[in-house]
PDB file of N, CA and C in Angstrom:
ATOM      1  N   UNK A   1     193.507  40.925 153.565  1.00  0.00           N
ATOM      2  CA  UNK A   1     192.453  40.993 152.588  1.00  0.00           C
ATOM      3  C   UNK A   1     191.996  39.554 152.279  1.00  0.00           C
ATOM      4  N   UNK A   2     190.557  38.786 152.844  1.00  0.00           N
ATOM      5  CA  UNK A   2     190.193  37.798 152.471  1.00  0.00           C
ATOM      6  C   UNK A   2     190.441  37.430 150.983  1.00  0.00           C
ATOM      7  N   UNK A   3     190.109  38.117 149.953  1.00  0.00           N
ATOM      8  CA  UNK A   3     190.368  37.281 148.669  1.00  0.00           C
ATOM      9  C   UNK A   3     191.702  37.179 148.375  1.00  0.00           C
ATOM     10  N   UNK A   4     192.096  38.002 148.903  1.00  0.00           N
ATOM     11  CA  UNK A   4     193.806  37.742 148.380  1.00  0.00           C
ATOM     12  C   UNK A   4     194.079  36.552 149.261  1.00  0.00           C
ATOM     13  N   UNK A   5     193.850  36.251 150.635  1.00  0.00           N
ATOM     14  CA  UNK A   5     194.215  35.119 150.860  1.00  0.00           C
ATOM     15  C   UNK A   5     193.721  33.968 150.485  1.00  0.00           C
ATOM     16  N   UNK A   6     192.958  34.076 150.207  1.00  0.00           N
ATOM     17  CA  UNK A   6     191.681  32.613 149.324  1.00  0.00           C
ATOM     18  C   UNK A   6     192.637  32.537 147.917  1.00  0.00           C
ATOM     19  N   UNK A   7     192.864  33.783 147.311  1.00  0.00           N
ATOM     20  CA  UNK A   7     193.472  33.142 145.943  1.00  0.00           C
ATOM     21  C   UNK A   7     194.687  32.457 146.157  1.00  0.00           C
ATOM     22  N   UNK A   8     195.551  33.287 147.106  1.00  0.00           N
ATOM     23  CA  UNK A   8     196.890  32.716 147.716  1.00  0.00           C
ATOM     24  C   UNK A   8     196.843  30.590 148.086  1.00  0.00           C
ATOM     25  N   UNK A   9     195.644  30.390 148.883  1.00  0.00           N
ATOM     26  CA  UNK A   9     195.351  29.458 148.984  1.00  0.00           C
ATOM     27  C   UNK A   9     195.231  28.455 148.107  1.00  0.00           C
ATOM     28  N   UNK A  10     194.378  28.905 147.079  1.00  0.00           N
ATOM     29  CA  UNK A  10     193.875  28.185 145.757  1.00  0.00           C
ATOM     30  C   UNK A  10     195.545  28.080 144.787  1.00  0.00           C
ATOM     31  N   UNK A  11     195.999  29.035 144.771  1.00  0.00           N
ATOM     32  CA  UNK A  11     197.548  29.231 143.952  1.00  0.00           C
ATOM     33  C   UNK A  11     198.224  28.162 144.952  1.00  0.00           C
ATOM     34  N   UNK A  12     198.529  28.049 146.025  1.00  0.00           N
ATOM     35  CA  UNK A  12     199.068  26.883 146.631  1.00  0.00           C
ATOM     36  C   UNK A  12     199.113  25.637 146.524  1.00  0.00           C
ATOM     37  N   UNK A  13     197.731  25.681 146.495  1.00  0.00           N
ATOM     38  CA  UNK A  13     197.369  24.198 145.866  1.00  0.00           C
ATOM     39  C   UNK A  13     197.710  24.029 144.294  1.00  0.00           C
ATOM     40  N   UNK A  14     197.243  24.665 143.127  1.00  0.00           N
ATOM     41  CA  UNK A  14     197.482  24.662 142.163  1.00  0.00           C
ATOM     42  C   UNK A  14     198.797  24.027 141.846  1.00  0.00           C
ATOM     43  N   UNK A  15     200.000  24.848 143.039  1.00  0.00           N
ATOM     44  CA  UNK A  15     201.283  24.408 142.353  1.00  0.00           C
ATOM     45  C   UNK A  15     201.778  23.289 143.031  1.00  0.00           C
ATOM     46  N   UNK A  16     200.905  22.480 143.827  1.00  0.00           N
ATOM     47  CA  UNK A  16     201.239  20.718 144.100  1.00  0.00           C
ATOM     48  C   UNK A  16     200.594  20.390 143.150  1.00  0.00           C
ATOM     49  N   UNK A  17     199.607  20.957 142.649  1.00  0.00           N
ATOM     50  CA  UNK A  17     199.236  20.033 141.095  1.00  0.00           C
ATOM     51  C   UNK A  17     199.937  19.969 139.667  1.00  0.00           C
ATOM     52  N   UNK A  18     200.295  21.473 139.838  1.00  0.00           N
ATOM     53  CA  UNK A  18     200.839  21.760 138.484  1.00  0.00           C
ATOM     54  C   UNK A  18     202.766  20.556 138.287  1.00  0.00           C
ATOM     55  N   UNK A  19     203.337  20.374 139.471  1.00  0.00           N
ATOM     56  CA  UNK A  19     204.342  19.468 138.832  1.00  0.00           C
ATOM     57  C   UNK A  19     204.001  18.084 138.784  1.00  0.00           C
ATOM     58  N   UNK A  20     203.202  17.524 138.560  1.00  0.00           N
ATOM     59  CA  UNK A  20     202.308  16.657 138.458  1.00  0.00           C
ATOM     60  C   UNK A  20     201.465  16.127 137.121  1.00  0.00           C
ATOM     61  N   UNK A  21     201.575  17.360 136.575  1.00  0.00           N
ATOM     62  CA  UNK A  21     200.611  17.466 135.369  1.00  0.00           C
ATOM     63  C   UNK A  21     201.695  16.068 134.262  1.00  0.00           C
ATOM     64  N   UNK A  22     200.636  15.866 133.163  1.00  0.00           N
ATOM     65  CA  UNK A  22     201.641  15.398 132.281  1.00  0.00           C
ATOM     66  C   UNK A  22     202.228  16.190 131.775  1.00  0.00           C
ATOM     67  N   UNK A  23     203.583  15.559 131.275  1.00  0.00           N
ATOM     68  CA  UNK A  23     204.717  16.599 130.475  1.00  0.00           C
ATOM     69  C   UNK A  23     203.673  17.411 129.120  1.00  0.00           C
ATOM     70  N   UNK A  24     202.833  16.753 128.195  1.00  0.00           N
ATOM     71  CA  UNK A  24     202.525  17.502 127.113  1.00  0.00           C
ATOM     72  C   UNK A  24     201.891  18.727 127.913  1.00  0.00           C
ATOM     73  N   UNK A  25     201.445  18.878 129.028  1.00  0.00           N
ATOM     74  CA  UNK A  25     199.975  20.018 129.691  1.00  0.00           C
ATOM     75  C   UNK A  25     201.096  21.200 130.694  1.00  0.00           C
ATOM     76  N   UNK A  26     201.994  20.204 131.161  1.00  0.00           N
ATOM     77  CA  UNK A  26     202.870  21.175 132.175  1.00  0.00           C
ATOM     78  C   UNK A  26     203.249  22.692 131.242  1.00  0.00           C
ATOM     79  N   UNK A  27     204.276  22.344 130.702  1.00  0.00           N
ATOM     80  CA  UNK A  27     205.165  23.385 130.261  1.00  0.00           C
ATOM     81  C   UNK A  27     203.809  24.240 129.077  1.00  0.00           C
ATOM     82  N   UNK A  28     202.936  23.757 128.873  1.00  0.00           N
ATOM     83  CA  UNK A  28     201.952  24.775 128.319  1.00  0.00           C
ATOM     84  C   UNK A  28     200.962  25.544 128.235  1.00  0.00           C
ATOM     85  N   UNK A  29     200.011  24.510 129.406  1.00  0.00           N
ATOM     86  CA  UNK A  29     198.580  24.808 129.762  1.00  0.00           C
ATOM     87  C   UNK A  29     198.656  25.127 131.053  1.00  0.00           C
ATOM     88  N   UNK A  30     199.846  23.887 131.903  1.00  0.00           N
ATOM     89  CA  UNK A  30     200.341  24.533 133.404  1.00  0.00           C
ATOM     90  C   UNK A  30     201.004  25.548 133.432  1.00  0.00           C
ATOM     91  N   UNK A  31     201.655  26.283 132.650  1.00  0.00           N
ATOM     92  CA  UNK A  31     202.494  27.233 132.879  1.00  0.00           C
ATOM     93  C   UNK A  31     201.479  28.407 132.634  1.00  0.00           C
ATOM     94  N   UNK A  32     200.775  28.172 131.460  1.00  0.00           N
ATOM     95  CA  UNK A  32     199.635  29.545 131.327  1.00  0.00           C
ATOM     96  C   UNK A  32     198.961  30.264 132.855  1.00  0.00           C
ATOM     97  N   UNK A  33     198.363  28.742 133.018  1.00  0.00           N
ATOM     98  CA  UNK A  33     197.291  28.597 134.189  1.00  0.00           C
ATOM     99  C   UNK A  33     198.326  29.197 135.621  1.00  0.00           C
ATOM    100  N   UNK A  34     199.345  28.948 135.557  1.00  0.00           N
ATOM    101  CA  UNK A  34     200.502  29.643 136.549  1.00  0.00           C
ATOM    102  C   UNK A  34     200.565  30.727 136.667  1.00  0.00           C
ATOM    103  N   UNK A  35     201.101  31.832 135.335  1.00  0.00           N
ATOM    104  CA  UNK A  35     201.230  32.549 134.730  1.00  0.00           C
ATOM    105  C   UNK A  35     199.496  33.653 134.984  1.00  0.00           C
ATOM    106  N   UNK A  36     198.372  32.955 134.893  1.00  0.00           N
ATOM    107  CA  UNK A  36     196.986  33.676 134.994  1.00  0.00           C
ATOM    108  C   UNK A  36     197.064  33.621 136.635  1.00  0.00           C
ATOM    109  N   UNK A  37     197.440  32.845 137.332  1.00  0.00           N
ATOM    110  CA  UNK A  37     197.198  33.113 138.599  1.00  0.00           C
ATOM    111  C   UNK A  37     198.157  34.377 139.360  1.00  0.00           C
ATOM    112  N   UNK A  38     199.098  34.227 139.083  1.00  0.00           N
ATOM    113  CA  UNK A  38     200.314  35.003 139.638  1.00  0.00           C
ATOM    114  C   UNK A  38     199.075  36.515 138.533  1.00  0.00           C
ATOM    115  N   UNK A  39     198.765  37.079 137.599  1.00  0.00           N
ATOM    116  CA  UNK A  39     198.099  38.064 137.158  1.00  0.00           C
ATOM    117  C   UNK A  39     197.156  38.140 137.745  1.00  0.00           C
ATOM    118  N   UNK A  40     196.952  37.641 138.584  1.00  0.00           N
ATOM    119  CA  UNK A  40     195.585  37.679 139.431  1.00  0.00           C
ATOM    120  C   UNK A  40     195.560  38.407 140.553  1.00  0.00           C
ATOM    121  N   UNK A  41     196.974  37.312 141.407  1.00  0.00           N
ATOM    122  CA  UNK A  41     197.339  38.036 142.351  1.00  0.00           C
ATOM    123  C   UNK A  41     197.715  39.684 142.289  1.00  0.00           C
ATOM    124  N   UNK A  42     198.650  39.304 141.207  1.00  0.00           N
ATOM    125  CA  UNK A  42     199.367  41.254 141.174  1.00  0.00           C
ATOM    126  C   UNK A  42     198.266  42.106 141.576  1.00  0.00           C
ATOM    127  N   UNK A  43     197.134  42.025 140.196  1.00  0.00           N
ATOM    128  CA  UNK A  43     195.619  41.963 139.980  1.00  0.00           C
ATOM    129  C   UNK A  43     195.134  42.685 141.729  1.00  0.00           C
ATOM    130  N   UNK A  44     194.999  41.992 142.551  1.00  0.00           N
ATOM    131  CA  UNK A  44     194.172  42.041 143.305  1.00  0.00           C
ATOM    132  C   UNK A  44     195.133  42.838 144.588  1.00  0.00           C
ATOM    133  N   UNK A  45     196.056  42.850 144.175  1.00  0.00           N
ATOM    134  CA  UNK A  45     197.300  43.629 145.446  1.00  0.00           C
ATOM    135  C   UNK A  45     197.219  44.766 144.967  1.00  0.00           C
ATOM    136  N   UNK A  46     197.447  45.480 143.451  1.00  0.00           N
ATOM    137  CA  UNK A  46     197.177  46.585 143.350  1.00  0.00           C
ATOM    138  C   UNK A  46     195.963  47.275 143.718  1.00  0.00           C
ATOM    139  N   UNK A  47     194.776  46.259 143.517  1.00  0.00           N
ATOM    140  CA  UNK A  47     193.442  47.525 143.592  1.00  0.00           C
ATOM    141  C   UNK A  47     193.430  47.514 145.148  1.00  0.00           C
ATOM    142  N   UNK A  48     194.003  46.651 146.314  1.00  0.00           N
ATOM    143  CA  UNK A  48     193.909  47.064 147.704  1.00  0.00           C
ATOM    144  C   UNK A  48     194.750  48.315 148.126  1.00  0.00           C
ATOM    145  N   UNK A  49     195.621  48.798 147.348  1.00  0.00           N
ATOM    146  CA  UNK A  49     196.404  50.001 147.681  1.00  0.00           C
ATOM    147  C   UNK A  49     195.539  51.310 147.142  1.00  0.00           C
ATOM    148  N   UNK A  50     194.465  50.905 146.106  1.00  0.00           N
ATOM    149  CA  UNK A  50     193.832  52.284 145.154  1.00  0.00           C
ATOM    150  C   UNK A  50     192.835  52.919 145.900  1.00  0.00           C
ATOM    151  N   UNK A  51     192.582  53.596 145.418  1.00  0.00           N
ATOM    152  CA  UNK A  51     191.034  54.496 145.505  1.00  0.00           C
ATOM    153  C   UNK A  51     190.014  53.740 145.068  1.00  0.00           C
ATOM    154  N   UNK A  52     188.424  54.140 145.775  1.00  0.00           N
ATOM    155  CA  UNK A  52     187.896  53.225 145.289  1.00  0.00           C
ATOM    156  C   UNK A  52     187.299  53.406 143.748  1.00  0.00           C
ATOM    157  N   UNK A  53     187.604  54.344 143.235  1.00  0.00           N
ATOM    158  CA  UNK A  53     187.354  54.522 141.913  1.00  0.00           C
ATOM    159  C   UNK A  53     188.349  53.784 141.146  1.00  0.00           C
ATOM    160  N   UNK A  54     189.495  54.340 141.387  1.00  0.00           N
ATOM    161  CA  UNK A  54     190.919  52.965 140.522  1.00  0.00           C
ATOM    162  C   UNK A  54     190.974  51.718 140.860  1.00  0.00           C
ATOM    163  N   UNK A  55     190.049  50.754 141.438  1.00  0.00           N
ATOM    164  CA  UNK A  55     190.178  49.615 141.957  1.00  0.00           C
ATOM    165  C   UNK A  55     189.516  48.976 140.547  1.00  0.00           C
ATOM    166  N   UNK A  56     188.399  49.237 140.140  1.00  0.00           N
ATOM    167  CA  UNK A  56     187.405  48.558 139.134  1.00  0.00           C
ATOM    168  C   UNK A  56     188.401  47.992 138.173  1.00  0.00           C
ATOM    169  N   UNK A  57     189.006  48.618 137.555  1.00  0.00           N
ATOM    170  CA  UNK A  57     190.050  47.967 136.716  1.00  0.00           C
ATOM    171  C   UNK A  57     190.103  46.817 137.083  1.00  0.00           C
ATOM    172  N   UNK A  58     190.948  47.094 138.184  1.00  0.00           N
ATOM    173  CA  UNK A  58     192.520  45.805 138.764  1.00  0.00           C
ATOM    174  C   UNK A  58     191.395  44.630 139.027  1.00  0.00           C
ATOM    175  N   UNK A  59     190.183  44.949 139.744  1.00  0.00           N
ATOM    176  CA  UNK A  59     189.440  44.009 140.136  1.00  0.00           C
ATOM    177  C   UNK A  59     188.811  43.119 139.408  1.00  0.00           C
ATOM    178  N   UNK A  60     188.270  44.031 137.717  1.00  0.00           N
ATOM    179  CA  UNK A  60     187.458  43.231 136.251  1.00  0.00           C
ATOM    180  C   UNK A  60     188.857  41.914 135.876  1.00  0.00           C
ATOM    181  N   UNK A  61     190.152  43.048 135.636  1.00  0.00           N
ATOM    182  CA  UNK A  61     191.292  42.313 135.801  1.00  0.00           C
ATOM    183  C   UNK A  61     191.531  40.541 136.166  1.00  0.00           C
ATOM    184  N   UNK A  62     191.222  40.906 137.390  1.00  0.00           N
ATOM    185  CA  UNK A  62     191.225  39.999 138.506  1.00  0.00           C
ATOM    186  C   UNK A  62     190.271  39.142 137.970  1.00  0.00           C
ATOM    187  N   UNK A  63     189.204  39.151 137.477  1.00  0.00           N
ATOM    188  CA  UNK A  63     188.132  38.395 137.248  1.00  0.00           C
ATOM    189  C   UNK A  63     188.120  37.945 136.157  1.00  0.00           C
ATOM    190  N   UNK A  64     188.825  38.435 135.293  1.00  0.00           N
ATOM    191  CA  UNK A  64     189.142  38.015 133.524  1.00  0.00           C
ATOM    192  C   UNK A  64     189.737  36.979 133.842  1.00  0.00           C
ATOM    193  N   UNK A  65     191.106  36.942 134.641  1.00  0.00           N
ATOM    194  CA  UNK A  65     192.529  36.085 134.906  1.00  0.00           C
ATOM    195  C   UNK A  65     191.528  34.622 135.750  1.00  0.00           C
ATOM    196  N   UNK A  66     190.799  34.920 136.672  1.00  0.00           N
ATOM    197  CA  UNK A  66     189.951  34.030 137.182  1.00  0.00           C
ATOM    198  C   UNK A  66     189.023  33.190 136.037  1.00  0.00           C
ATOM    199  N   UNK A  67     188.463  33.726 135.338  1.00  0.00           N
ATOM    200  CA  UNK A  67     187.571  32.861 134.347  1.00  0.00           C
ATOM    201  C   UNK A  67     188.322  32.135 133.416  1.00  0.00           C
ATOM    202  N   UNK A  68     189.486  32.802 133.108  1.00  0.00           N
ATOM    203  CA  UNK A  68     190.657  32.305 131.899  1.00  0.00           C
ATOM    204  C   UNK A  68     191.083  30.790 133.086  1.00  0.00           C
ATOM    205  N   UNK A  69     191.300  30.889 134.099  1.00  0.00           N
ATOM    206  CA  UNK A  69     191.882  30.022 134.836  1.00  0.00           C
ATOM    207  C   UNK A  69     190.801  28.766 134.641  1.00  0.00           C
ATOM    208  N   UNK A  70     190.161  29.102 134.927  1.00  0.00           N
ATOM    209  CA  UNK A  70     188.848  27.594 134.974  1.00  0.00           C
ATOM    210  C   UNK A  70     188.179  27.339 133.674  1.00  0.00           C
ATOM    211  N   UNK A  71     187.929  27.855 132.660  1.00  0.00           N
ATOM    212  CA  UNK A  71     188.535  27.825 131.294  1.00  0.00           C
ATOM    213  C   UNK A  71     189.294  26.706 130.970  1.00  0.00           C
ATOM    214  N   UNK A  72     190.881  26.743 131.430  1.00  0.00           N
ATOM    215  CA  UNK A  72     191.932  26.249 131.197  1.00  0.00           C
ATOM    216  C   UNK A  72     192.190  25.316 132.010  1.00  0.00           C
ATOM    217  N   UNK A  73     191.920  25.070 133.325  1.00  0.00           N
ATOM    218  CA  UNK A  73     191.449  24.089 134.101  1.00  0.00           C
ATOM    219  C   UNK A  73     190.645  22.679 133.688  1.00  0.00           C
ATOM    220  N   UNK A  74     189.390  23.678 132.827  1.00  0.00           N
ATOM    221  CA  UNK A  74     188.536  22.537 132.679  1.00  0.00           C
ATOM    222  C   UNK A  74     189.043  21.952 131.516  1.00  0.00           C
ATOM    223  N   UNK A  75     190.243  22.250 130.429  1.00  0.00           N
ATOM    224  CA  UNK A  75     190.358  21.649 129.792  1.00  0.00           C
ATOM    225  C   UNK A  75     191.373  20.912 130.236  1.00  0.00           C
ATOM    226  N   UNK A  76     192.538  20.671 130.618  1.00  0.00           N
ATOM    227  CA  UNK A  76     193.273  20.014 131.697  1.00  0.00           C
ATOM    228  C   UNK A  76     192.421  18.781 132.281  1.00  0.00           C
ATOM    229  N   UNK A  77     192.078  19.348 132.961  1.00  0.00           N
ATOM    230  CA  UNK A  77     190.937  17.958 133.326  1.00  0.00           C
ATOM    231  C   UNK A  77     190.407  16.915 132.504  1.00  0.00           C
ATOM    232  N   UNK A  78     189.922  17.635 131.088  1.00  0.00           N
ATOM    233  CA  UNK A  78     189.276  16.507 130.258  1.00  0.00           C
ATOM    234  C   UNK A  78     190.026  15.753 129.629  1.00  0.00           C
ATOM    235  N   UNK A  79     191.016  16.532 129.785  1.00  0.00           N
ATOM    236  CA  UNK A  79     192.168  15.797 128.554  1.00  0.00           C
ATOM    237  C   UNK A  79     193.180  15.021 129.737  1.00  0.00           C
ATOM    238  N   UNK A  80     192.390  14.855 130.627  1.00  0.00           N
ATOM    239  CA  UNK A  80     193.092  13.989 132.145  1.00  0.00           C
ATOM    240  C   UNK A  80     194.416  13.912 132.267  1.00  0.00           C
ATOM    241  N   UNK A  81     194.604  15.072 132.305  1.00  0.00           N
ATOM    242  CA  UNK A  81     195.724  15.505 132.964  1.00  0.00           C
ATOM    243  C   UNK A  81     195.893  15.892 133.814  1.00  0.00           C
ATOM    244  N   UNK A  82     194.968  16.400 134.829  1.00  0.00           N
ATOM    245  CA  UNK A  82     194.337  16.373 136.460  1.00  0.00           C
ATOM    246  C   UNK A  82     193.340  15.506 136.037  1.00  0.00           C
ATOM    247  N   UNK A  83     193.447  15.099 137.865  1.00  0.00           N
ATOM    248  CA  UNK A  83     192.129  13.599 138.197  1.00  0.00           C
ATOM    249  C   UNK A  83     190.944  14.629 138.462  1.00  0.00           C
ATOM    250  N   UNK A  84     189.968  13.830 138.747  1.00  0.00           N
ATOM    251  CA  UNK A  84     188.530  14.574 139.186  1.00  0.00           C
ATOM    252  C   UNK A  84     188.573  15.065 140.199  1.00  0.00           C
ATOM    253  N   UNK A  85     189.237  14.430 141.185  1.00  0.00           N
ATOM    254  CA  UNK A  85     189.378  14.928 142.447  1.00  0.00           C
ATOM    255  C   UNK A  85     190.248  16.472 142.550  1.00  0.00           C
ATOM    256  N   UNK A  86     191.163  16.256 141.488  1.00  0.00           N
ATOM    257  CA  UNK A  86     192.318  17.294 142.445  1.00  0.00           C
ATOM    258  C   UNK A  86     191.512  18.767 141.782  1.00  0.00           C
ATOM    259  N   UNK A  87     190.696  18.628 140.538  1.00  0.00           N
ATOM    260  CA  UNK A  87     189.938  18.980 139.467  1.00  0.00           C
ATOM    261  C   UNK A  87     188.764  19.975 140.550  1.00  0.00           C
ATOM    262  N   UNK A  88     188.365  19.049 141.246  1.00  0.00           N
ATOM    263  CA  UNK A  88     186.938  19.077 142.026  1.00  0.00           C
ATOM    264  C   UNK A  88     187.448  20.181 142.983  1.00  0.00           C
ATOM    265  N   UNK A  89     188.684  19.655 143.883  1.00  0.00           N
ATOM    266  CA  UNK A  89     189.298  20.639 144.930  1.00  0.00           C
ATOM    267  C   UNK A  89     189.276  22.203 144.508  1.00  0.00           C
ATOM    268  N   UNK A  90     190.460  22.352 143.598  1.00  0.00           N
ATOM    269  CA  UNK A  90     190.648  22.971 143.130  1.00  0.00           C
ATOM    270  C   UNK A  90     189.801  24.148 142.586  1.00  0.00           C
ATOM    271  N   UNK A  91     189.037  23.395 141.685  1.00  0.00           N
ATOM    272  CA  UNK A  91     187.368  24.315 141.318  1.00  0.00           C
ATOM    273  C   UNK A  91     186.892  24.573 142.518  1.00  0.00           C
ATOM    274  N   UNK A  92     186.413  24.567 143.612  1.00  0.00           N
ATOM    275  CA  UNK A  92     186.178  24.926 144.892  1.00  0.00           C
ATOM    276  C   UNK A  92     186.272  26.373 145.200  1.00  0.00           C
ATOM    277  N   UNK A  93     187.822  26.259 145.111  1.00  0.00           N
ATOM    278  CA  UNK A  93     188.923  26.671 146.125  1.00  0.00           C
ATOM    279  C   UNK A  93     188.389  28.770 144.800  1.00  0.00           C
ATOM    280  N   UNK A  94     188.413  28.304 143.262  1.00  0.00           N
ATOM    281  CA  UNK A  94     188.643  28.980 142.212  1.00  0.00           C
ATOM    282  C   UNK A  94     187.196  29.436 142.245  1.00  0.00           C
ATOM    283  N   UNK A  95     186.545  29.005 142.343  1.00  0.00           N
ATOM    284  CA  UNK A  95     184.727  29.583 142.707  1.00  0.00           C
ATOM    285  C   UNK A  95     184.457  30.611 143.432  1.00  0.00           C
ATOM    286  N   UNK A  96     184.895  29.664 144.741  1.00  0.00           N
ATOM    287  CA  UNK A  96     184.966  31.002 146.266  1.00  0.00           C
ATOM    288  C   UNK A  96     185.424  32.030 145.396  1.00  0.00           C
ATOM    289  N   UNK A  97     187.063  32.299 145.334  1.00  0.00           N
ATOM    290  CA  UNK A  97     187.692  33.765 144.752  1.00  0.00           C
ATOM    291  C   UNK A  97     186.869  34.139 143.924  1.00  0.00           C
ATOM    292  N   UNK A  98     186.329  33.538 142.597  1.00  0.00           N
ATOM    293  CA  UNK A  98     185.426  34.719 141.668  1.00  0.00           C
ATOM    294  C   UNK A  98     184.264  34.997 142.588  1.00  0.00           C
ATOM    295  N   UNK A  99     183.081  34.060 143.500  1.00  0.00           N
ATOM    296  CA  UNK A  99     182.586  34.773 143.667  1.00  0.00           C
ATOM    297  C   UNK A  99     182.843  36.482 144.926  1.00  0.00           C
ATOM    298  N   UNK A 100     184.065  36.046 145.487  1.00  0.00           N
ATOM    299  CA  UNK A 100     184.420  37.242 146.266  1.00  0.00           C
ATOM    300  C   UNK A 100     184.620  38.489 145.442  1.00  0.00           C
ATOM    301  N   UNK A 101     185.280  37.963 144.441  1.00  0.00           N
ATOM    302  CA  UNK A 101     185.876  39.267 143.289  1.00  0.00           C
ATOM    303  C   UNK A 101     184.244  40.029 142.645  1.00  0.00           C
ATOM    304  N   UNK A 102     183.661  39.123 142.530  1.00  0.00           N
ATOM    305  CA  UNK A 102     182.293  39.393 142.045  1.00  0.00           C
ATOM    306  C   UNK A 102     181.406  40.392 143.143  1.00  0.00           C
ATOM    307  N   UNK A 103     181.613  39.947 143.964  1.00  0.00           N
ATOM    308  CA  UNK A 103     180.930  40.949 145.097  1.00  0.00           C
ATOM    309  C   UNK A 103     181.865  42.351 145.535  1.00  0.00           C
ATOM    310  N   UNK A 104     182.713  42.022 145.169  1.00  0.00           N
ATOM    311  CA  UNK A 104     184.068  43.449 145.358  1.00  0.00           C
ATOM    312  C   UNK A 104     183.637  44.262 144.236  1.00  0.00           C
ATOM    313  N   UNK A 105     183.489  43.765 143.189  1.00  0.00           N
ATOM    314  CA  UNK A 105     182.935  44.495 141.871  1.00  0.00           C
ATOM    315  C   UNK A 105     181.900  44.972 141.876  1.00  0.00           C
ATOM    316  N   UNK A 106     180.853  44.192 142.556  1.00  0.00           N
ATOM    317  CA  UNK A 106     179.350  45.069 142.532  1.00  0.00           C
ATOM    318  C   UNK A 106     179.401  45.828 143.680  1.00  0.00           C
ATOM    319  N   UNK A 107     179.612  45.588 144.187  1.00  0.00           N
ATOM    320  CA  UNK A 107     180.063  46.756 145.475  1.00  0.00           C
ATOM    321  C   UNK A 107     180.866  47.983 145.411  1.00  0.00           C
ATOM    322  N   UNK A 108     182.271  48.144 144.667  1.00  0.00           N
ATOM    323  CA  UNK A 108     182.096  49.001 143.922  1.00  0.00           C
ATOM    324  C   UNK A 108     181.566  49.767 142.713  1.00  0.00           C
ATOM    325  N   UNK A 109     180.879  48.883 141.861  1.00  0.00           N
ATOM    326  CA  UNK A 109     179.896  49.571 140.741  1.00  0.00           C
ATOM    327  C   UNK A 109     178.977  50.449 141.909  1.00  0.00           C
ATOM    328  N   UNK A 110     178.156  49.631 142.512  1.00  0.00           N
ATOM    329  CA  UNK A 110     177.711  50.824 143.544  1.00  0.00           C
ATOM    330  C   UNK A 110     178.350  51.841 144.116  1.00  0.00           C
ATOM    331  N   UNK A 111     179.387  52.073 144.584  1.00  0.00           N
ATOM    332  CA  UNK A 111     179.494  52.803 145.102  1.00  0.00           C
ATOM    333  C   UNK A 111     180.223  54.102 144.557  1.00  0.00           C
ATOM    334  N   UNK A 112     180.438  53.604 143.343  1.00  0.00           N
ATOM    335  CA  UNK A 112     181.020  54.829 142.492  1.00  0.00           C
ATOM    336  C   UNK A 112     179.943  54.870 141.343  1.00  0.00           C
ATOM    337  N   UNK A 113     178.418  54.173 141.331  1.00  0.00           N
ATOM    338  CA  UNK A 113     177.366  54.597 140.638  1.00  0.00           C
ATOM    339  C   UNK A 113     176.762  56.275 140.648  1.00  0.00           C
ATOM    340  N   UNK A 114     176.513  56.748 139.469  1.00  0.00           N
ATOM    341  CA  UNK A 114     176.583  58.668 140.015  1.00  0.00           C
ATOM    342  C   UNK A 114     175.359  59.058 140.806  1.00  0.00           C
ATOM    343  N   UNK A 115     174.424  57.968 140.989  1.00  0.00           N
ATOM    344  CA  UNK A 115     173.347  58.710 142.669  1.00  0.00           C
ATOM    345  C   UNK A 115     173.792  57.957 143.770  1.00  0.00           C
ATOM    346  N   UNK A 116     175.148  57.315 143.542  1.00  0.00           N
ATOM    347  CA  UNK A 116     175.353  57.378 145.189  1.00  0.00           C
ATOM    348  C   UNK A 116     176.377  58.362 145.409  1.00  0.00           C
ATOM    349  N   UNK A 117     176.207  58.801 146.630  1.00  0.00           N
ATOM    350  CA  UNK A 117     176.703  59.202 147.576  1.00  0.00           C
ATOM    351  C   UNK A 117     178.066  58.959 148.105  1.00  0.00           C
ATOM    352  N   UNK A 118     177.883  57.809 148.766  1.00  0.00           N
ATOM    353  CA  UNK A 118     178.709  56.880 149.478  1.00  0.00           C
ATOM    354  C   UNK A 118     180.239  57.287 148.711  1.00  0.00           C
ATOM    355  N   UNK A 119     181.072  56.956 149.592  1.00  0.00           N
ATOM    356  CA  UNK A 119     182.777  57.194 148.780  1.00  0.00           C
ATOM    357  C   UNK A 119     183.178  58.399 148.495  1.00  0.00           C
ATOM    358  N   UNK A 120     182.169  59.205 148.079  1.00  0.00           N
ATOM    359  CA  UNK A 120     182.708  60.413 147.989  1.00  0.00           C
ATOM    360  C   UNK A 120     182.926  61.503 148.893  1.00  0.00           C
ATOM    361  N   UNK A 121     181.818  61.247 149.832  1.00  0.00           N
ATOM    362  CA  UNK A 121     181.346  62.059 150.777  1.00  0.00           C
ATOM    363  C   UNK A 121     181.825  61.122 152.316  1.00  0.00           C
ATOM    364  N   UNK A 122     181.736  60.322 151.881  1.00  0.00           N
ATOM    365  CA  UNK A 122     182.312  59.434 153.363  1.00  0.00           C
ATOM    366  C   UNK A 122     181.004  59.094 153.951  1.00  0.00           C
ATOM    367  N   UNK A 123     180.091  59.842 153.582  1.00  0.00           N
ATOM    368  CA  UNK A 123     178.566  59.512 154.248  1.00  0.00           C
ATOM    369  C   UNK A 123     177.664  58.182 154.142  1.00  0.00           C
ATOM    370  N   UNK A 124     177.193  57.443 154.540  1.00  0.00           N
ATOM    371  CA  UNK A 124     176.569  56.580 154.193  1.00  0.00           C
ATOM    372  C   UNK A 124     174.597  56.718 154.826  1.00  0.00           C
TER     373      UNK A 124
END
């Protein structure tokens, strides 16, 4: 599943940044921002096992935990505790995934919208 591996990616990186952070940001803002990613993931592993009607959840889910992340990111950053750079990467990496999650979402709003068709019928 592309977004799951893009977030996987972005979470990778995150955690060469996160022991890095200063001590006041680690154990509070890094651990949150840890803590929202790993909910992300779960997030996005469950709605690949669902129906496409039970996915919307896991997926809004997914996209809450994503905005909370860069949110919390950007304050990290200002309060320079990440550099611009690792800041810059990072936001990148956290963009791509919402906008994938974003298109998983409207794609199912469509397709479980009540004049379509599609999903229920298998028909397209």
């Amino acid at each position: 599943m592309p977004v799951l591996e893009k977030l996987k990616q972005a979470y990778l990186l995150w955690h060469n940044y996160h022991g890095i952070l200063a001590k006041t940001h680690r154990y509070s803002l890094g651990q949150r921002i840890d803590d929202l990613f790993i909910q992300a993931i779960e997030a996005i592993a469950a709605a690949s096992f669902l129906s496409k009607q039970e996915k919307i959840p896991y997926v809004r889910l997914a996209i809450r935990k994503i905005d909370t992340i860069k949110i919390l990111l950007m304050i990290v950053w200002e309060s320079k505790s990440l550099d611009t750079t690792k800041y810059a990467t990072l936001s990148v990496e956290i963009d791509s995934v919402g906008k994938m999650l974003g298109g998983w979402n409207g794609q199912l709003q469509k397709q479980n919208s009540p004049g379509s068709t599609t999903g229920r019928t298998g028909e397209k």
